[in-house]
N, C-alpha and C. Protein backbone atom coordinates (compact mmCIF):
# COMPACT_ATOMS: atom_id res chain seq x y z
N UNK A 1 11.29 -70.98 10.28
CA UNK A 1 11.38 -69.54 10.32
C UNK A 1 10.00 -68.92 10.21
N UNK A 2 10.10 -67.79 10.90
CA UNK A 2 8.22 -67.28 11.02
C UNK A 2 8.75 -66.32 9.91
N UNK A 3 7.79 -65.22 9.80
CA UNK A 3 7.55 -63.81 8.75
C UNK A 3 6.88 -63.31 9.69
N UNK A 4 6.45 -63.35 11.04
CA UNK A 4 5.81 -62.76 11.90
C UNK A 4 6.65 -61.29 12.29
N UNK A 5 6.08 -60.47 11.99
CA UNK A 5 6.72 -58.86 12.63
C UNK A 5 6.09 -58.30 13.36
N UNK A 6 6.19 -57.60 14.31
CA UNK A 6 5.68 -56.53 15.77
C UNK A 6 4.82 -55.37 14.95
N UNK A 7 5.64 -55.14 13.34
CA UNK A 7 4.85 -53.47 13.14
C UNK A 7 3.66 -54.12 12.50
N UNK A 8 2.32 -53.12 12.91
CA UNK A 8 1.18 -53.32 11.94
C UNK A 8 1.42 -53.33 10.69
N UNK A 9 0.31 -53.88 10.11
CA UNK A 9 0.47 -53.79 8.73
C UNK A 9 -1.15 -54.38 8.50
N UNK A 10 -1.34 -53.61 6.74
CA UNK A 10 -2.67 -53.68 6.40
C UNK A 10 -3.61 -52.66 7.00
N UNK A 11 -4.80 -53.26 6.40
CA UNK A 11 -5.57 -52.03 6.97
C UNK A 11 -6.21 -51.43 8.51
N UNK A 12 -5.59 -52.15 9.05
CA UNK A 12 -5.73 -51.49 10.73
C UNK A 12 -4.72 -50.35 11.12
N UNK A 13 -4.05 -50.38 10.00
CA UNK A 13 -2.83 -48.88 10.35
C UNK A 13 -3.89 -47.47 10.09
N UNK A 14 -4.29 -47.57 10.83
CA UNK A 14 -5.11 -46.41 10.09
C UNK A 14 -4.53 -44.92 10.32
N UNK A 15 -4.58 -43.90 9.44
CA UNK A 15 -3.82 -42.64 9.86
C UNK A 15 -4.36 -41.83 10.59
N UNK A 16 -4.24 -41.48 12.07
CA UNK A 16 -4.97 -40.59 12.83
C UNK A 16 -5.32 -38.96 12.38
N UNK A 17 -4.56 -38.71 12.01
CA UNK A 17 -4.61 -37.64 11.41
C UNK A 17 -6.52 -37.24 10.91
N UNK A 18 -6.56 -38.58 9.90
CA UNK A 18 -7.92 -38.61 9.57
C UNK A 18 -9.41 -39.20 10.12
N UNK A 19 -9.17 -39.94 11.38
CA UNK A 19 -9.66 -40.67 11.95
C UNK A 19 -11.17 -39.50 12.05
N UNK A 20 -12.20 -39.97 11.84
CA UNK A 20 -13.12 -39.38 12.32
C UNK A 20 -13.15 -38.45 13.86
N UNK A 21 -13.12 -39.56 14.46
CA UNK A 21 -12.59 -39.13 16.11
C UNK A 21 -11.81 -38.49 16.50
N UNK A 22 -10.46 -37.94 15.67
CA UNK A 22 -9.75 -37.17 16.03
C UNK A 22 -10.03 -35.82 15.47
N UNK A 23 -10.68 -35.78 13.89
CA UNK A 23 -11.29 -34.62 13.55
C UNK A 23 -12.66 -33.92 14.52
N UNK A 24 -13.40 -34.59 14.81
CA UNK A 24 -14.57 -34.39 15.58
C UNK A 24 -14.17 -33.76 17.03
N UNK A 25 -12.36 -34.18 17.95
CA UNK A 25 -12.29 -33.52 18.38
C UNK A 25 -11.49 -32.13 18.70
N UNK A 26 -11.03 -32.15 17.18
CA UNK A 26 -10.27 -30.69 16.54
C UNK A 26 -11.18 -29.95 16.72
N UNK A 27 -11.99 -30.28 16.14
CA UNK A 27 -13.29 -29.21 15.56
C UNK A 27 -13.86 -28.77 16.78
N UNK A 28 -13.43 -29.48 17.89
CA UNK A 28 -14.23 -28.87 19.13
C UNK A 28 -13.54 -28.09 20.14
N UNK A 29 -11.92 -28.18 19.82
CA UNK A 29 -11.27 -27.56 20.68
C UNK A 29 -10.76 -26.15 19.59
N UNK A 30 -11.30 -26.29 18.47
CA UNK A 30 -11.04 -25.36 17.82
C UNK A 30 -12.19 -23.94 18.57
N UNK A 31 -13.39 -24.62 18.22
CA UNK A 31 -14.72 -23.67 18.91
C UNK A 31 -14.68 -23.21 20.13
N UNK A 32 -14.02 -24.17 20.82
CA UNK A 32 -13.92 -23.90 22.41
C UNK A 32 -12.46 -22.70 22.63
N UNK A 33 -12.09 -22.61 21.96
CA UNK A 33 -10.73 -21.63 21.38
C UNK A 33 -11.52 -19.95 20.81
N UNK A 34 -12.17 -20.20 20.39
CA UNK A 34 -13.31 -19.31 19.50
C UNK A 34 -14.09 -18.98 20.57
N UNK A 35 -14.67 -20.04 21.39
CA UNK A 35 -15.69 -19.14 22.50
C UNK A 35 -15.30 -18.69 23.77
N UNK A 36 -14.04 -19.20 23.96
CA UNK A 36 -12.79 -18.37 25.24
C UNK A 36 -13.02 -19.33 26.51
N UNK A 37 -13.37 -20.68 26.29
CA UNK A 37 -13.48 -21.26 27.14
C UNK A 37 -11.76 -21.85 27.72
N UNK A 38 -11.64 -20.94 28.21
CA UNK A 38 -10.20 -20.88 28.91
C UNK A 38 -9.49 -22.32 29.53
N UNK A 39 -10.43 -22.51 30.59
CA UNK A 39 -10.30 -24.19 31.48
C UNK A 39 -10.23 -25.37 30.30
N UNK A 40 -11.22 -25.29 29.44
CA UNK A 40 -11.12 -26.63 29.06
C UNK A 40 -10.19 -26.77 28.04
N UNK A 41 -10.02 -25.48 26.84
CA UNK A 41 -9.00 -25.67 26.18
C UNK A 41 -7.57 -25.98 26.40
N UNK A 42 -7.20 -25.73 28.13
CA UNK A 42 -5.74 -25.50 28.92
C UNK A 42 -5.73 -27.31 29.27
N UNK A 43 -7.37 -27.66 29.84
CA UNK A 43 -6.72 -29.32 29.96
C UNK A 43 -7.11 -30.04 28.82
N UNK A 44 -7.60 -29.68 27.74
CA UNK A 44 -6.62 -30.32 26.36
C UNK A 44 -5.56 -30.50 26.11
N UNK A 45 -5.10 -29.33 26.09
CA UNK A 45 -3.87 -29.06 25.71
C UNK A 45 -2.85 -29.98 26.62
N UNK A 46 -3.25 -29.80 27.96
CA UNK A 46 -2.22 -30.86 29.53
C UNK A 46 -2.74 -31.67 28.89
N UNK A 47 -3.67 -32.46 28.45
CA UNK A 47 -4.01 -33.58 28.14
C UNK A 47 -3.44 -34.14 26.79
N UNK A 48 -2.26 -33.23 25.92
CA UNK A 48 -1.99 -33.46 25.37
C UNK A 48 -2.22 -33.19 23.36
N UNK A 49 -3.47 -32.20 23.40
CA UNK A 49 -3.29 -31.54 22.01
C UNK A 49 -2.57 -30.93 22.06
N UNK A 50 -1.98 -30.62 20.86
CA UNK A 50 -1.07 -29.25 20.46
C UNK A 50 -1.17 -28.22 20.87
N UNK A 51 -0.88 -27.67 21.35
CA UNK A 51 -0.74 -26.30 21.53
C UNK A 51 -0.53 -25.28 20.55
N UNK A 52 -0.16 -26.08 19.39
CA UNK A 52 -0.10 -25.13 18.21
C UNK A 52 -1.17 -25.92 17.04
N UNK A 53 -2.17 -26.38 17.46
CA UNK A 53 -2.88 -27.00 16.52
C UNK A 53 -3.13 -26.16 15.23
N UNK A 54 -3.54 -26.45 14.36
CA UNK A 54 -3.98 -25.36 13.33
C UNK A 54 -5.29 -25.92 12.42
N UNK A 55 -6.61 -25.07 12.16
CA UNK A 55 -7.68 -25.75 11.43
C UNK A 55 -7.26 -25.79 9.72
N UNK A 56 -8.22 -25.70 8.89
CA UNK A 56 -7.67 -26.53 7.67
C UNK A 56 -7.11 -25.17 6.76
N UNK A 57 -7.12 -24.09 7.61
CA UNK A 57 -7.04 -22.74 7.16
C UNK A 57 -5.65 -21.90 7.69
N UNK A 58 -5.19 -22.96 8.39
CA UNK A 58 -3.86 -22.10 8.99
C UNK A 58 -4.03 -21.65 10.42
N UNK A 59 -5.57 -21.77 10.78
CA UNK A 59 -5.38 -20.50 11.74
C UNK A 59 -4.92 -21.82 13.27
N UNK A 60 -4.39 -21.21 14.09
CA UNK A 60 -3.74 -22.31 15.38
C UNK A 60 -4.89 -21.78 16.10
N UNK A 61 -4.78 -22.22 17.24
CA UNK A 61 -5.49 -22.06 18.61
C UNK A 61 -5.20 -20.68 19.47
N UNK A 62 -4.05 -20.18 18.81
CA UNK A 62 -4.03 -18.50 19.77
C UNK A 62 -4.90 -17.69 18.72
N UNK A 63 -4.57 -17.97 17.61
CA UNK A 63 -5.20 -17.14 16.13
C UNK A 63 -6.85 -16.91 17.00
N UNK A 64 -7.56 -18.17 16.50
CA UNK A 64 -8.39 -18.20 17.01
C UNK A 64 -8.96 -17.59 18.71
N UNK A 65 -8.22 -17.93 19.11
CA UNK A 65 -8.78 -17.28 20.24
C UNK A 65 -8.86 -15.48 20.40
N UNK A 66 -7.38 -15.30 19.83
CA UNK A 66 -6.78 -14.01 19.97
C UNK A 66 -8.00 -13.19 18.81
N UNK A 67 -8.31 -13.44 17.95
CA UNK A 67 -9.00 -12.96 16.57
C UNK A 67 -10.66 -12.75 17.52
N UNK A 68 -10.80 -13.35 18.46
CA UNK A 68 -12.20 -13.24 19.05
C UNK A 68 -12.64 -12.40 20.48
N UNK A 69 -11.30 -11.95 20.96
CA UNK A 69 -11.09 -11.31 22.34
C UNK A 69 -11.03 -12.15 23.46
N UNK A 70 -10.31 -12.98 23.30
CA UNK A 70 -10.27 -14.33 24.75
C UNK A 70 -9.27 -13.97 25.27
N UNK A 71 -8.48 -13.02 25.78
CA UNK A 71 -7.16 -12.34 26.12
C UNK A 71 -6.44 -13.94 27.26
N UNK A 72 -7.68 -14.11 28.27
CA UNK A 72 -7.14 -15.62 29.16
C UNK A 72 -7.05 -16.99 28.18
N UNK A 73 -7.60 -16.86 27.44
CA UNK A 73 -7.28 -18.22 26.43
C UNK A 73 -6.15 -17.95 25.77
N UNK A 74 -5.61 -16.61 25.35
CA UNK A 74 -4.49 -16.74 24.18
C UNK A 74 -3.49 -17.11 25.59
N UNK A 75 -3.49 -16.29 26.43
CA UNK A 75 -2.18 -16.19 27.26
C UNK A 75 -2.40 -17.70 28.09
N UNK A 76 -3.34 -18.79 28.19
CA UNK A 76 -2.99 -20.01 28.64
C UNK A 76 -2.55 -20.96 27.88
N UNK A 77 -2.58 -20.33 26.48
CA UNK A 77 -2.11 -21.74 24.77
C UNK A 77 -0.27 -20.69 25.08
N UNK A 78 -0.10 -19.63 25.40
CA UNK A 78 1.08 -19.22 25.40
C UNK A 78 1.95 -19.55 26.54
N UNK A 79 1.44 -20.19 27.36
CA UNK A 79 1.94 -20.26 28.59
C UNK A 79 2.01 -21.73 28.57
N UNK A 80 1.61 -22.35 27.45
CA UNK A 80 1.99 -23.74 27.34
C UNK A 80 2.34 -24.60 26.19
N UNK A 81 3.19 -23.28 25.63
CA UNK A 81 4.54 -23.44 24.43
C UNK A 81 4.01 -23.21 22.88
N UNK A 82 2.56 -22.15 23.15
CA UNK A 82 1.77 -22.28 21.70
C UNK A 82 2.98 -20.98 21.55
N UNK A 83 2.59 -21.22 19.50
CA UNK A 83 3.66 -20.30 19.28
C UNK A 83 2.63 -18.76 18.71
N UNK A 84 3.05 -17.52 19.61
CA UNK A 84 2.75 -15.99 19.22
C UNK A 84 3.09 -15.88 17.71
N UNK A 85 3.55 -16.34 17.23
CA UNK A 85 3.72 -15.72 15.65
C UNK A 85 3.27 -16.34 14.75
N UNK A 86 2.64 -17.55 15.19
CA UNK A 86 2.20 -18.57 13.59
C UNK A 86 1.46 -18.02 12.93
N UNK A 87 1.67 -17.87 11.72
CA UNK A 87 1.26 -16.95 10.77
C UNK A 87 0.10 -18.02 9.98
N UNK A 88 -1.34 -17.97 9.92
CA UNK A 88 -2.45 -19.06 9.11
C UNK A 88 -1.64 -18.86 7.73
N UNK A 89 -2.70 -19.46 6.95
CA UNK A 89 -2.29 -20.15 5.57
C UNK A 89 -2.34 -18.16 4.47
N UNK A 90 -2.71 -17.47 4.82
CA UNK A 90 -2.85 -16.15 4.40
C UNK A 90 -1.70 -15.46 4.95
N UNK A 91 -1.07 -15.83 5.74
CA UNK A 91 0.08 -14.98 6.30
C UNK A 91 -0.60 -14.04 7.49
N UNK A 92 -1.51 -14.05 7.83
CA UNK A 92 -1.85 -13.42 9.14
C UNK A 92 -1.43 -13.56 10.31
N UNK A 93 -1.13 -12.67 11.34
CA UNK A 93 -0.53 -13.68 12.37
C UNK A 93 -1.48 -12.98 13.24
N UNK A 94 -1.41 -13.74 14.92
CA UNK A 94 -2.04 -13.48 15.91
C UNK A 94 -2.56 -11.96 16.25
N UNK A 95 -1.21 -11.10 16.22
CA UNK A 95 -0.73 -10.19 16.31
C UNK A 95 -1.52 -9.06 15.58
N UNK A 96 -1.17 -9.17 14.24
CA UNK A 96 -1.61 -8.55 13.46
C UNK A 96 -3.57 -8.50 13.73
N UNK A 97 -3.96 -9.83 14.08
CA UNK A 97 -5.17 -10.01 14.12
C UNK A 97 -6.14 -9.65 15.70
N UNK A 98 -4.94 -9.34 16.71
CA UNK A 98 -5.63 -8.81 17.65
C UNK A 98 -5.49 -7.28 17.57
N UNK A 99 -4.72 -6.77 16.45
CA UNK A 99 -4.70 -4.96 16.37
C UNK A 99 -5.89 -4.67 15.78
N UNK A 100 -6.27 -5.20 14.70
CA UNK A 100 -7.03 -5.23 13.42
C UNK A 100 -8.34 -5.36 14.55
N UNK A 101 -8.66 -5.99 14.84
CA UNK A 101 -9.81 -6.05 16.25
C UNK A 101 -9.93 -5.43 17.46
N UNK A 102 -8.15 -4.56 17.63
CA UNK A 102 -8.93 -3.72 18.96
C UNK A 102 -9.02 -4.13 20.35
N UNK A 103 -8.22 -5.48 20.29
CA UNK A 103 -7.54 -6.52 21.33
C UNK A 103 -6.70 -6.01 21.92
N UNK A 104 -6.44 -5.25 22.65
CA UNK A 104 -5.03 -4.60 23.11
C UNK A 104 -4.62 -5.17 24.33
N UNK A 105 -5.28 -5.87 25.33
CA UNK A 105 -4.70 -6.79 26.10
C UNK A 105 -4.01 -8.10 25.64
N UNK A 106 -5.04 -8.54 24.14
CA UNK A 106 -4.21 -9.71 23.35
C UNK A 106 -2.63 -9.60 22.63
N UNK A 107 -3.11 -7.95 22.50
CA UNK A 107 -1.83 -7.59 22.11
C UNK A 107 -0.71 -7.55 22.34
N UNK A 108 -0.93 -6.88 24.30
CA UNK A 108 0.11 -7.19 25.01
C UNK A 108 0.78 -8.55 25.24
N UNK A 109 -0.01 -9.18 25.89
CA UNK A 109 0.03 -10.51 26.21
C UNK A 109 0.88 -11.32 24.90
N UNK A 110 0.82 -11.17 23.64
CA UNK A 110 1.49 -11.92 22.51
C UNK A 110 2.66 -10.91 22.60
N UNK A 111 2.71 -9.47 22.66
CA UNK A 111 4.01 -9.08 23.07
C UNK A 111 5.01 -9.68 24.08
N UNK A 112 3.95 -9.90 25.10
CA UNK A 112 5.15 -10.43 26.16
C UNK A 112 5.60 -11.66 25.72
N UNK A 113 5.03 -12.66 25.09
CA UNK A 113 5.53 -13.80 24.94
C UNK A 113 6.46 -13.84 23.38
N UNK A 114 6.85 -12.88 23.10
CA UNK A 114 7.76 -12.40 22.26
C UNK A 114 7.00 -12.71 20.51
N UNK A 115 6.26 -12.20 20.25
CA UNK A 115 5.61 -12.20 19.30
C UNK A 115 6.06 -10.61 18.51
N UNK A 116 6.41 -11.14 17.10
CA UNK A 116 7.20 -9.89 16.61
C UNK A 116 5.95 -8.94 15.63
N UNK A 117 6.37 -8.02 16.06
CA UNK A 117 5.22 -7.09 15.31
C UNK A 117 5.32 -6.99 13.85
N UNK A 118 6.48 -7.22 13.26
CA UNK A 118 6.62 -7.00 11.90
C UNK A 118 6.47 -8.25 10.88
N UNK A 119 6.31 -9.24 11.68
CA UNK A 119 5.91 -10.59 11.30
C UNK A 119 4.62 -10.77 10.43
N UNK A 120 4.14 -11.12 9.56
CA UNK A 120 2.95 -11.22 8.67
C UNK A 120 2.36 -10.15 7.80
N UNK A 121 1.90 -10.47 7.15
CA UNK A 121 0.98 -9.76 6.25
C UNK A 121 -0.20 -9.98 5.97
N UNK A 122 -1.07 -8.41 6.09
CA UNK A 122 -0.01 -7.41 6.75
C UNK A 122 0.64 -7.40 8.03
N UNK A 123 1.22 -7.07 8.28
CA UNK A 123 2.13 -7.16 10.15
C UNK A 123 1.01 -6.12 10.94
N UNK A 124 1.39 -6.62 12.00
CA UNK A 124 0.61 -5.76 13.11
C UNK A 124 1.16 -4.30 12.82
N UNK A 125 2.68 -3.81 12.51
CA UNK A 125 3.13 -2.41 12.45
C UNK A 125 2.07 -2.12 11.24
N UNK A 126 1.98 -2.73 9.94
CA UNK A 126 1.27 -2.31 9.24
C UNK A 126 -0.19 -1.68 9.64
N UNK A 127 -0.86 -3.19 10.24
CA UNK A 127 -2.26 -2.87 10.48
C UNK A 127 -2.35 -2.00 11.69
N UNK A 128 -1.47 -1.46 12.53
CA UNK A 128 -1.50 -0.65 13.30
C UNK A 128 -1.29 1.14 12.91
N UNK A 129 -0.23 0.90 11.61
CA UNK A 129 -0.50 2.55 11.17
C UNK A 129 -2.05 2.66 10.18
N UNK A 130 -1.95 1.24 9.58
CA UNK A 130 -3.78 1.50 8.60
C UNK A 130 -4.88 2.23 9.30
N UNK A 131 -4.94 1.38 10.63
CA UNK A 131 -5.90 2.44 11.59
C UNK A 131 -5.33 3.08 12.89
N UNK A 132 -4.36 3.93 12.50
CA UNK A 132 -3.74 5.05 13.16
C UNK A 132 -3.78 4.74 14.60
N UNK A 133 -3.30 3.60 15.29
CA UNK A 133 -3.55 3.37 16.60
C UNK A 133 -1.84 3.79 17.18
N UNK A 134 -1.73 4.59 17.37
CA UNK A 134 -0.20 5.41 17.42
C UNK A 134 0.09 5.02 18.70
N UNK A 135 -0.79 4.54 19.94
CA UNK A 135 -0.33 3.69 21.07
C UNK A 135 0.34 2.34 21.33
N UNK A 136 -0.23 2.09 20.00
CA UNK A 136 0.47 0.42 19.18
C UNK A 136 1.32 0.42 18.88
N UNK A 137 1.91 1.46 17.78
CA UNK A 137 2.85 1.84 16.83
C UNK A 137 4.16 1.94 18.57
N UNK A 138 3.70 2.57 19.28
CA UNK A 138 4.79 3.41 20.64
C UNK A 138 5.76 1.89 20.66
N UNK A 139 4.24 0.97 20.78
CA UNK A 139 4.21 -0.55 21.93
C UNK A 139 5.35 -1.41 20.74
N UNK A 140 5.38 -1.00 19.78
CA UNK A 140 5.93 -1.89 18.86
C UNK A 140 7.09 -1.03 18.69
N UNK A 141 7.67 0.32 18.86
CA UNK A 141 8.84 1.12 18.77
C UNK A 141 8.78 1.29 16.94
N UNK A 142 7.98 1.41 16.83
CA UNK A 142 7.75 2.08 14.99
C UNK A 142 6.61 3.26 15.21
N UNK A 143 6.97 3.91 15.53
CA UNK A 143 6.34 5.08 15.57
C UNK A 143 6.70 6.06 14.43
């Protein structure tokens, strides 16, 4: 009789999660999310990152993008199943974070992909009456 088994075992299981190599290339599709590089973040993503990745802070890949004015980056992570409402580790959501900035194409764009305005804290309805943007308030039907 063997004891021979198919699953690894010992220390070659290593957890990707932590792998140097896989952090090194978080950290880069995180920036590339941040600097609105549209193309390359979209064939990551086909290539298989998350679409809802998130850095060590909560924030995902629309956060990021959306929080910086990349209006074509949020709407290509949305157009390939990232989620409009993930709220980072503070409760912020996309939403809330493209009003608060003045993003109003990001805005739309997470509207259309059904991103709820009253979602986070503060919510976009919130941060939209804080600075009286009453075109927001219309867009969200809380006027």
């Amino acid at each position: 009789m063997s004891d021979a088994s198919t699953e690894p075992q010992g220390p070659e299981t290593v957890e990707h999660a932590h792998d140097p190599e896989v952090l090194h290339l978080a950290a880069k599709v995180f920036d590339l999310a941040r600097h609105g590089d549209t193309d390359t973040v979209a064939a990551y993503v086909d290539a298989g990152v998350p679409a809802n990745l998130t850095n060590d802070k909560g924030d995902s890949l629309v956060m990021l993008a959306a929080y910086h004015g990349h209006a074509a980056t949020v709407e290509a992570l949305l157009q390939r199943g990232a989620d409009a409402d993930r709220p980072n580790d503070r409760g912020q959501t996309p939403l809330a974070g493209a009003v608060f900035k003045g993003e109003d194409e990001i805005v739309k764009a997470l509207i259309a992909h059904g991103a709820d305005p009253s979602a986070g804290t503060p919510s976009a309805i919130e941060t939209a009456r804080m600075f009286e943007k009453t075109e927001l308030l219309t867009l969200f039907g809380a006027q």
